[in-house]
N, C-alpha and C. Protein backbone atom coordinates (compact mmCIF):
# COMPACT_ATOMS: atom_id res chain seq x y z
N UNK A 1 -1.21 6.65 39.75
CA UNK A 1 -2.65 6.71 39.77
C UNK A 1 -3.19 5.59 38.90
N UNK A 2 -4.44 5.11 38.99
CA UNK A 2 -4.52 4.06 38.54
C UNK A 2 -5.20 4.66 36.73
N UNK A 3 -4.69 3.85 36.17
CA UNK A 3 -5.20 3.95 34.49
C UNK A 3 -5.95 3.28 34.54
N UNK A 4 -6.85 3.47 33.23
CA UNK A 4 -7.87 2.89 32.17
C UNK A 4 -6.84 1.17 31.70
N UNK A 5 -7.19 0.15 31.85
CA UNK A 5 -6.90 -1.10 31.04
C UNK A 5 -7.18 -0.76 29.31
N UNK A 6 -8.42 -0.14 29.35
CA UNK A 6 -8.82 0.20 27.96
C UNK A 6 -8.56 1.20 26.99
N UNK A 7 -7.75 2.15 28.02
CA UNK A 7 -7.51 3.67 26.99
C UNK A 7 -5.93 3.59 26.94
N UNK A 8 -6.38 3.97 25.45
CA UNK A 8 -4.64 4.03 24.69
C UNK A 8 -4.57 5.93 23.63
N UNK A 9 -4.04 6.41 24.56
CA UNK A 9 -3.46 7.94 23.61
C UNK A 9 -2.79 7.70 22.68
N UNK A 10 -3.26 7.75 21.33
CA UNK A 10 -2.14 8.54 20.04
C UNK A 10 -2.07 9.67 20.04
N UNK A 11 -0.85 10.31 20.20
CA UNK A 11 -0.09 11.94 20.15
C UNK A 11 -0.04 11.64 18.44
N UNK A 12 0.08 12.86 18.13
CA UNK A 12 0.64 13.51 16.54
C UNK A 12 2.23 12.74 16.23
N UNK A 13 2.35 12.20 15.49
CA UNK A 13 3.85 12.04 15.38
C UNK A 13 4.63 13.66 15.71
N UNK A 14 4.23 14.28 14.78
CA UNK A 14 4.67 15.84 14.83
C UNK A 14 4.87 16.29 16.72
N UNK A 15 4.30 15.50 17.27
CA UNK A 15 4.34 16.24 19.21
C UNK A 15 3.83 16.94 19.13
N UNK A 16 3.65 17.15 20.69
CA UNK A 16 2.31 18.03 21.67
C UNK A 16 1.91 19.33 20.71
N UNK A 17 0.85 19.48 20.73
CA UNK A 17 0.90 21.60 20.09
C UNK A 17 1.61 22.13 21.15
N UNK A 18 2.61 23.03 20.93
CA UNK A 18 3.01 23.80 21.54
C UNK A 18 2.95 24.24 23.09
N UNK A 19 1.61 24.61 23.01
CA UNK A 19 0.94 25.03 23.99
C UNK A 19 0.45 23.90 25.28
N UNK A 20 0.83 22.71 25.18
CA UNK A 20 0.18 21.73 25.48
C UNK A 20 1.68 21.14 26.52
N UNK A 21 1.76 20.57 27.83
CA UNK A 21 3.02 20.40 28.40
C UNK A 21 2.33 19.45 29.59
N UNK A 22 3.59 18.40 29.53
CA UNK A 22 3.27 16.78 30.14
C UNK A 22 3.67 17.59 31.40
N UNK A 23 2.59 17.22 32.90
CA UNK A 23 3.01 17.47 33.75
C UNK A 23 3.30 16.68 34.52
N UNK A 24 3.03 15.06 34.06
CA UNK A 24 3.27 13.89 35.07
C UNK A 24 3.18 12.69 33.74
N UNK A 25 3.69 11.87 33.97
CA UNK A 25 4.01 11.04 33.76
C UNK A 25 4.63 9.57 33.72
N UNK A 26 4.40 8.50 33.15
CA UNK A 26 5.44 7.23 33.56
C UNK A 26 5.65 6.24 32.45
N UNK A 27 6.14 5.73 32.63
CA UNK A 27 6.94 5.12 31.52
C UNK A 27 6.12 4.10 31.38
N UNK A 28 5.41 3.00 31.87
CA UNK A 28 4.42 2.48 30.58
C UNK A 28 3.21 2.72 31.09
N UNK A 29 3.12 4.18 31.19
CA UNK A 29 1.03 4.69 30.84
C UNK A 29 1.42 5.64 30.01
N UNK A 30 2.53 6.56 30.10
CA UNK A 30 2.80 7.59 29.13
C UNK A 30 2.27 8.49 29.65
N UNK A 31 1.79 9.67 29.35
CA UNK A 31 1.83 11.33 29.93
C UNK A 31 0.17 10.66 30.89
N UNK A 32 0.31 11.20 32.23
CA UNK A 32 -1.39 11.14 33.04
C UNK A 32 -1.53 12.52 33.11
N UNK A 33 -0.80 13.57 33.24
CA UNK A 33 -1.45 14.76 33.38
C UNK A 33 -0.81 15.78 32.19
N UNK A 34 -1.56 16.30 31.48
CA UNK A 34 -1.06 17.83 30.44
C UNK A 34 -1.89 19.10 31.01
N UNK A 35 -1.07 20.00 30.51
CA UNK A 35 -1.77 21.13 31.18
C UNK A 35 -1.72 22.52 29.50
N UNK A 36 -2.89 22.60 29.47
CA UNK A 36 -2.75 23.50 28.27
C UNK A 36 -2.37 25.19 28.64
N UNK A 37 -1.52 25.75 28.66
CA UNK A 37 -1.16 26.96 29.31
C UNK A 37 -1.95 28.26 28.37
N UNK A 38 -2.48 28.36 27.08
CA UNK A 38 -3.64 28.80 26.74
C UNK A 38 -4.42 29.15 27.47
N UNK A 39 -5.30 27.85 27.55
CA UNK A 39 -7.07 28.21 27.90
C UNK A 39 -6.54 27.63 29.61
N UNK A 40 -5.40 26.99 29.99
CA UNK A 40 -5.58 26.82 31.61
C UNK A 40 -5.97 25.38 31.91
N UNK A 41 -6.77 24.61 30.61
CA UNK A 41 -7.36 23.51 31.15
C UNK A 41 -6.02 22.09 31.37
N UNK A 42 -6.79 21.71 31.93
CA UNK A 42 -5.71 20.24 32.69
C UNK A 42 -6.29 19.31 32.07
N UNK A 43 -5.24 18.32 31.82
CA UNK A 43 -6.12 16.73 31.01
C UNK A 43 -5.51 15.91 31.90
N UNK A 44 -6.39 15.16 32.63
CA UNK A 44 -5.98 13.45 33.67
C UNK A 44 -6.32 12.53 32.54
N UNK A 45 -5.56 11.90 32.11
CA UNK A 45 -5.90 10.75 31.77
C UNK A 45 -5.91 9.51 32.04
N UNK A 46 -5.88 9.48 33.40
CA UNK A 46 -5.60 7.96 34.66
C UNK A 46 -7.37 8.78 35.29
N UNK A 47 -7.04 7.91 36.99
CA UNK A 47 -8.53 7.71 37.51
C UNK A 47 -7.54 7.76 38.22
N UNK A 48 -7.47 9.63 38.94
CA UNK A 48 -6.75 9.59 40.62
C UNK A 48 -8.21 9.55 41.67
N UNK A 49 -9.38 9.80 41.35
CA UNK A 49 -10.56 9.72 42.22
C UNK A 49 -10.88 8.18 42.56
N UNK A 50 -10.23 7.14 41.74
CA UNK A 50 -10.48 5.90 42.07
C UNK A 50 -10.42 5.96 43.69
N UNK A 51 -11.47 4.82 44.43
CA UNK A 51 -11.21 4.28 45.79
C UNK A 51 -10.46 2.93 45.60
N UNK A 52 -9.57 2.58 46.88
CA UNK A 52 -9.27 1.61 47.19
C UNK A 52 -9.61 0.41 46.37
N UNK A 53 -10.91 0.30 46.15
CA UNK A 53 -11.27 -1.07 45.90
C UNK A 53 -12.04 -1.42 44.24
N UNK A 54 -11.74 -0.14 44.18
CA UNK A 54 -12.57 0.28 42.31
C UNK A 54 -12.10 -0.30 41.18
N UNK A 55 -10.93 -0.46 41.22
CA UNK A 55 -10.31 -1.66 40.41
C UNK A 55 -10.52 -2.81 40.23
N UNK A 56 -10.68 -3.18 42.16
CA UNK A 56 -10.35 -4.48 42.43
C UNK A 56 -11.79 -4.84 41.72
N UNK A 57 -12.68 -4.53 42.09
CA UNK A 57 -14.55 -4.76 41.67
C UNK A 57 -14.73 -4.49 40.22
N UNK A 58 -13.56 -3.57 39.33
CA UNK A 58 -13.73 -3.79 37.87
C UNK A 58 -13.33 -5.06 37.22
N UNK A 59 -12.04 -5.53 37.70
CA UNK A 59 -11.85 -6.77 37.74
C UNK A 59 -12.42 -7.92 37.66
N UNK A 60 -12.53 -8.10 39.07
CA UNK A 60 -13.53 -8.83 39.47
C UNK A 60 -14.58 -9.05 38.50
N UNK A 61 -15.61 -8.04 38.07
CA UNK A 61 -16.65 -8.33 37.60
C UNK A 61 -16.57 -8.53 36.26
N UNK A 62 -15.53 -8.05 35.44
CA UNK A 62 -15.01 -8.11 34.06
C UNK A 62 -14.61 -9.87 34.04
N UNK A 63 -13.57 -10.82 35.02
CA UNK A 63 -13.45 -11.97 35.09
C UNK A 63 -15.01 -12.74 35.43
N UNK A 64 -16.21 -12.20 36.43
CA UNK A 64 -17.04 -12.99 35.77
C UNK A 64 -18.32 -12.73 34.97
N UNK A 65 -17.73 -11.78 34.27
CA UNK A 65 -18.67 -11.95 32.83
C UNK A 65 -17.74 -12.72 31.51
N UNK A 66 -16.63 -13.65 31.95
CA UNK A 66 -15.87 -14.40 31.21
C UNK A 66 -15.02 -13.59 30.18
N UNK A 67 -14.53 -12.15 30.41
CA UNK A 67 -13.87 -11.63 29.85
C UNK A 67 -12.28 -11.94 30.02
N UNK A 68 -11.44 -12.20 28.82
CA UNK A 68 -10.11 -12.75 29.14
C UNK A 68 -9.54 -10.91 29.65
N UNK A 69 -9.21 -10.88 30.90
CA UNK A 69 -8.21 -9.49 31.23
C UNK A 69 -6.84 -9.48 31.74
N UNK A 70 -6.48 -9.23 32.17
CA UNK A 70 -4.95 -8.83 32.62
C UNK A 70 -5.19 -8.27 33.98
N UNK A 71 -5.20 -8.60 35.22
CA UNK A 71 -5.07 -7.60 36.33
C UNK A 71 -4.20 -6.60 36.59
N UNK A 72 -4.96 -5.88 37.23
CA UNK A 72 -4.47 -4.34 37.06
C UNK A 72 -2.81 -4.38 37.42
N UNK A 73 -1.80 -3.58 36.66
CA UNK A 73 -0.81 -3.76 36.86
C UNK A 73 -0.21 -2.98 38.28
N UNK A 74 0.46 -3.17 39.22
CA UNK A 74 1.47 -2.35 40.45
C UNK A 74 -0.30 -2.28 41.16
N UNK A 75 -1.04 -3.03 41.18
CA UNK A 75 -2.35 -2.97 42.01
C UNK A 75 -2.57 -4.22 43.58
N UNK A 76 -2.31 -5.29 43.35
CA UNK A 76 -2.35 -6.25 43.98
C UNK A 76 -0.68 -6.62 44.49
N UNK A 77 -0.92 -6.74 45.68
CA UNK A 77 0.17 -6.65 46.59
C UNK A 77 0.63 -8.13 46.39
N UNK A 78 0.41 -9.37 46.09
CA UNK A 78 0.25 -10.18 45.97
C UNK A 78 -0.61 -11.82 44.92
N UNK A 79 -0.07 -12.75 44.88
CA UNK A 79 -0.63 -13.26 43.59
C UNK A 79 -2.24 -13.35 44.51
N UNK A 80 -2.82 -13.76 45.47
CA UNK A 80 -3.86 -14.10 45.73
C UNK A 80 -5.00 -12.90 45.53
N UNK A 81 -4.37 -11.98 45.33
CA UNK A 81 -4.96 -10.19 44.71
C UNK A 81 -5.94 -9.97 45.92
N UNK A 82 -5.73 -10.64 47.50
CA UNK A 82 -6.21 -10.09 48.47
C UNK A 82 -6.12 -8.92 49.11
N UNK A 83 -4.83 -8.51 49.05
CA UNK A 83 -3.83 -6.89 49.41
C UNK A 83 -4.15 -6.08 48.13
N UNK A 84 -4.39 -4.93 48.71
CA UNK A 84 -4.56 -3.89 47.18
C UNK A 84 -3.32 -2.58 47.69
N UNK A 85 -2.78 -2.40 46.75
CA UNK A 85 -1.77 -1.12 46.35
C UNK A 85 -2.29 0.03 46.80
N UNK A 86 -2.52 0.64 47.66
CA UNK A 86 -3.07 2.15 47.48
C UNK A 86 -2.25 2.91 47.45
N UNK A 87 -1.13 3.31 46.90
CA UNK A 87 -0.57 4.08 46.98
C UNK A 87 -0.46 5.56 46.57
N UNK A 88 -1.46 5.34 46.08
CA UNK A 88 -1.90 7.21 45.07
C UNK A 88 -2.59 7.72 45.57
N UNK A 89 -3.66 7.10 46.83
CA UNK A 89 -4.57 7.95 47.40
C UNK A 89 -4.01 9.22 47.91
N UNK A 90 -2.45 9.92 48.56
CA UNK A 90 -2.36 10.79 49.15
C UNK A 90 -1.86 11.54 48.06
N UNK A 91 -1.52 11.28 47.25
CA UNK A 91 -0.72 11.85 46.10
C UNK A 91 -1.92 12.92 45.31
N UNK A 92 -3.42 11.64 45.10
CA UNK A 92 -4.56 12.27 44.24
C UNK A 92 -5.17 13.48 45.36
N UNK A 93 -5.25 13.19 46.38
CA UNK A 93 -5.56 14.34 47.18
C UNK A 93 -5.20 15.59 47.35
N UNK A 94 -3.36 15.41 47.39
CA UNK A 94 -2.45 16.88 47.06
C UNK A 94 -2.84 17.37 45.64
N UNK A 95 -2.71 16.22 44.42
CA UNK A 95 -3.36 16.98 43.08
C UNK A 95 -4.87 17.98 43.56
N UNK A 96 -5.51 17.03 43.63
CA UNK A 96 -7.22 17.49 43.51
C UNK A 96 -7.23 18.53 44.49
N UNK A 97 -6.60 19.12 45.69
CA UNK A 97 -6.56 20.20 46.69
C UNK A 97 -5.47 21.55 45.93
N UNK A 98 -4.38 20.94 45.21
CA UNK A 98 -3.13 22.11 44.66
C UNK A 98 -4.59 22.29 43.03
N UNK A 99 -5.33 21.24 42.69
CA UNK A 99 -5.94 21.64 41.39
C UNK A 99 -7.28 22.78 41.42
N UNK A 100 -7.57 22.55 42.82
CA UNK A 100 -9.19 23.40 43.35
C UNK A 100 -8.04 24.69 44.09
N UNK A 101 -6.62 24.65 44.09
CA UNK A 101 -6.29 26.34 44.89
C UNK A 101 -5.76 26.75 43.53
N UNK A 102 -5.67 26.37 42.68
CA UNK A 102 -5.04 26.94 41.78
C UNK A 102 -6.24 28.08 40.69
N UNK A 103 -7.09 26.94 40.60
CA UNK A 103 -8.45 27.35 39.86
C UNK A 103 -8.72 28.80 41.07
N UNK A 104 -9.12 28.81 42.38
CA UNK A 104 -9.43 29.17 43.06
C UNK A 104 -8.65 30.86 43.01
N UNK A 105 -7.18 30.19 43.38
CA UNK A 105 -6.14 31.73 42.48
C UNK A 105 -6.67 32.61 41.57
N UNK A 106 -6.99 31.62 40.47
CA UNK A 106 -7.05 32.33 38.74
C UNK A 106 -8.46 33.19 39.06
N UNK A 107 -9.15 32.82 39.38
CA UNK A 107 -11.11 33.39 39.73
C UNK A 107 -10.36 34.44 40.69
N UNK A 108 -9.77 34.89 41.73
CA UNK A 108 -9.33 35.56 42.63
C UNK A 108 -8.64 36.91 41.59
N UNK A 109 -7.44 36.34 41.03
CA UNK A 109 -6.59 37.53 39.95
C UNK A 109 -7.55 37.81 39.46
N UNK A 110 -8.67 37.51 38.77
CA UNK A 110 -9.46 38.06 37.51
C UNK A 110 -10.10 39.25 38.49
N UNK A 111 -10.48 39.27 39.47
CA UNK A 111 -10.96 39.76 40.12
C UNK A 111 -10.69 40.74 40.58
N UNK A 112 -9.49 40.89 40.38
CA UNK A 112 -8.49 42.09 41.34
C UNK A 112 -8.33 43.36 40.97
């Protein structure tokens, strides 16, 4: 899923509270999804709602307001950064559909 260029997580040296468990992850963004088994709540810390081209136009517009950046990394298929990567769109969809039946579950049990 695509990350923030700008956001950097410090964890506790000490690790997660307890209660707190990496449900996705990669090796250089570090944890994108925790799920607090407590209170239930979920933390994204990437942009799986990004479209196709949301990057490409942050980019873009960040290079011309003369900002020195880095293009987005595993994004551009190519050096001419004409081809864009989509590869998370079906992935963010199964999240955001398994994240609205799950919620959907919990409101259902309370209920029962």
């Amino acid at each position: 899923m695509p990350q923030s260029r700008y956001t950097d997580i410090a964890f506790p040296q000490s690790g997660l509270p307890n209660e707190l468990e990496v449900i996705a992850s990669a090796p250089d963004v570090g944890p994108m999804v925790l799920a607090d088994q407590v209170t239930n709540a979920v933390f994204v810390t990437g942009h799986p709602e990004y479209t196709q081209y949301t990057l490409d136009w942050e980019y873009k517009r960040d290079c011309q307001q003369g900002l020195v950046v880095e293009p987005p990394r595993n994004y551009y298929l190519n050096d001419t950064k004409n081809q864009i990567n989509n590869s998370w769109v079906t992935t963010s969809r199964l999240f955001y559909r398994n994240w609205v039946g799950q919620v959907v579950r919990k409101k259902v049990e309370k209920n029962i």
